[in-house]
Protein backbone atom coordinates (compact mmCIF):
# COMPACT_ATOMS: atom_id res chain seq x y z
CA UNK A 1 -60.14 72.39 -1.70
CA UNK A 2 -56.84 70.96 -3.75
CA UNK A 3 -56.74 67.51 -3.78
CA UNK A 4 -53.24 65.61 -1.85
CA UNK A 5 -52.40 68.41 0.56
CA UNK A 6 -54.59 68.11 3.41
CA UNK A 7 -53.64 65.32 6.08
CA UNK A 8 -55.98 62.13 6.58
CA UNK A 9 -57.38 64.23 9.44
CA UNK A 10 -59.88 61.24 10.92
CA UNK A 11 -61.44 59.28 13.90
CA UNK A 12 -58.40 57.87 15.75
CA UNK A 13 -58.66 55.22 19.07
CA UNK A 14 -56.04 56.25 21.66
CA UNK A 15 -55.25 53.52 24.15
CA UNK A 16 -53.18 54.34 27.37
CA UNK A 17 -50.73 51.05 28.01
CA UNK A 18 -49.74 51.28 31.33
CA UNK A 19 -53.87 50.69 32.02
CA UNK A 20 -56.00 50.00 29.23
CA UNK A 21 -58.20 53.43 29.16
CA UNK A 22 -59.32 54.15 25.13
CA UNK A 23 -60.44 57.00 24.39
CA UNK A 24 -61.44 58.35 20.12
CA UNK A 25 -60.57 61.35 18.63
CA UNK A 26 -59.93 62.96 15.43
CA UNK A 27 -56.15 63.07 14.99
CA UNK A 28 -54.02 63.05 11.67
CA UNK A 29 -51.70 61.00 13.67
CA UNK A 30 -50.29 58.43 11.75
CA UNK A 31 -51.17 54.58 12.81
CA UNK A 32 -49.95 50.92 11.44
CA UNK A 33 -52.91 49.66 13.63
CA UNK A 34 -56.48 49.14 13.70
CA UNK A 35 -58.21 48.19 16.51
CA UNK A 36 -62.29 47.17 16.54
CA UNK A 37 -64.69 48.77 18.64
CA UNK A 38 -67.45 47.53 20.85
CA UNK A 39 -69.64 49.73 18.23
CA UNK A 40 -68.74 47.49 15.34
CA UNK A 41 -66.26 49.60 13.65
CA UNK A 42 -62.75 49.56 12.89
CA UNK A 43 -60.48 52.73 13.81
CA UNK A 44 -56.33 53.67 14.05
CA UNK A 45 -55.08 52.04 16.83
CA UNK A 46 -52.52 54.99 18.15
CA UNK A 47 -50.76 53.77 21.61
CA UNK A 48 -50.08 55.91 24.57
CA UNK A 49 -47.57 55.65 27.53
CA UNK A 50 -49.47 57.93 29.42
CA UNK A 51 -52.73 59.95 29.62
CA UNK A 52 -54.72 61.84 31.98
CA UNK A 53 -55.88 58.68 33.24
CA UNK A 54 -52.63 57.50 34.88
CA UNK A 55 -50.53 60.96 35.02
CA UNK A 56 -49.79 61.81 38.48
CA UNK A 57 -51.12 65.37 37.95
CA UNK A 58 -54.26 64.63 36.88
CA UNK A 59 -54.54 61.65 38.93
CA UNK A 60 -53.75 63.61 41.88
CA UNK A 61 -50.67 61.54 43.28
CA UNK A 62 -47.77 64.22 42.19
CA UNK A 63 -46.16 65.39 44.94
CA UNK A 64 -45.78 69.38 44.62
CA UNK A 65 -42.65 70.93 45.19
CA UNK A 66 -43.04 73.61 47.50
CA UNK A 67 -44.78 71.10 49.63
CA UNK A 68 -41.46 68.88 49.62
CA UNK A 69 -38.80 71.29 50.86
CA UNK A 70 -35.21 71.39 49.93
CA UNK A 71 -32.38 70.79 52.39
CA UNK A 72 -32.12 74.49 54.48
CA UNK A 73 -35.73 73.62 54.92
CA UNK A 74 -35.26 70.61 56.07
CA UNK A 75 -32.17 71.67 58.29
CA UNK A 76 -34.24 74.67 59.85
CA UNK A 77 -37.12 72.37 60.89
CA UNK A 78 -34.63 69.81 62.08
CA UNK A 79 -32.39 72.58 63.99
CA UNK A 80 -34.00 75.87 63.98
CA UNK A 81 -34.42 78.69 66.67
CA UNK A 82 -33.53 77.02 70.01
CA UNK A 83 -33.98 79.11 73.12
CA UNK A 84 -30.34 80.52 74.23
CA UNK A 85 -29.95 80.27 78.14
């Protein structure tokens, strides 16, 4: 392989923020951090907003859509098909 044209392709740590999961990888991603690990060694520290821990759609707490109805929904439910006498 040439030398200086491959990326630092390597273990990575991936921490979510908004609730502390960590999960490692290999990633190229580029880090500033390191973090150490209960194993004893030191990896990129690359922080997440959000991962399948705490998305709603993997988490199951997304509310679909379809199950939500729009506003004629809503309006038929509210005043639909009353009996004419």
């Amino acid at each position: 392989m040439k030398e200086g044209i491959h990326p630092n392709y390597r273990d990575v740590c991936f921490v979510d923020l908004s609730n502390g999961f960590k999960f490692v990888t290999r990633s190229c991603a580029n880090t500033k951090e390191m973090i150490d690990m209960e194993d004893g060694r030191k990896l990129p520290l690359f922080k997440l907003d959000t991962s399948s821990e705490s998305h709603p759609f993997y988490t199951g707490t997304q509310k679909s859509v379809d199950s939500m109805g729009g506003r004629v929904e809503k309006f038929r439910n509210r005043f639909g098909r009353t009996t004419a006498k």
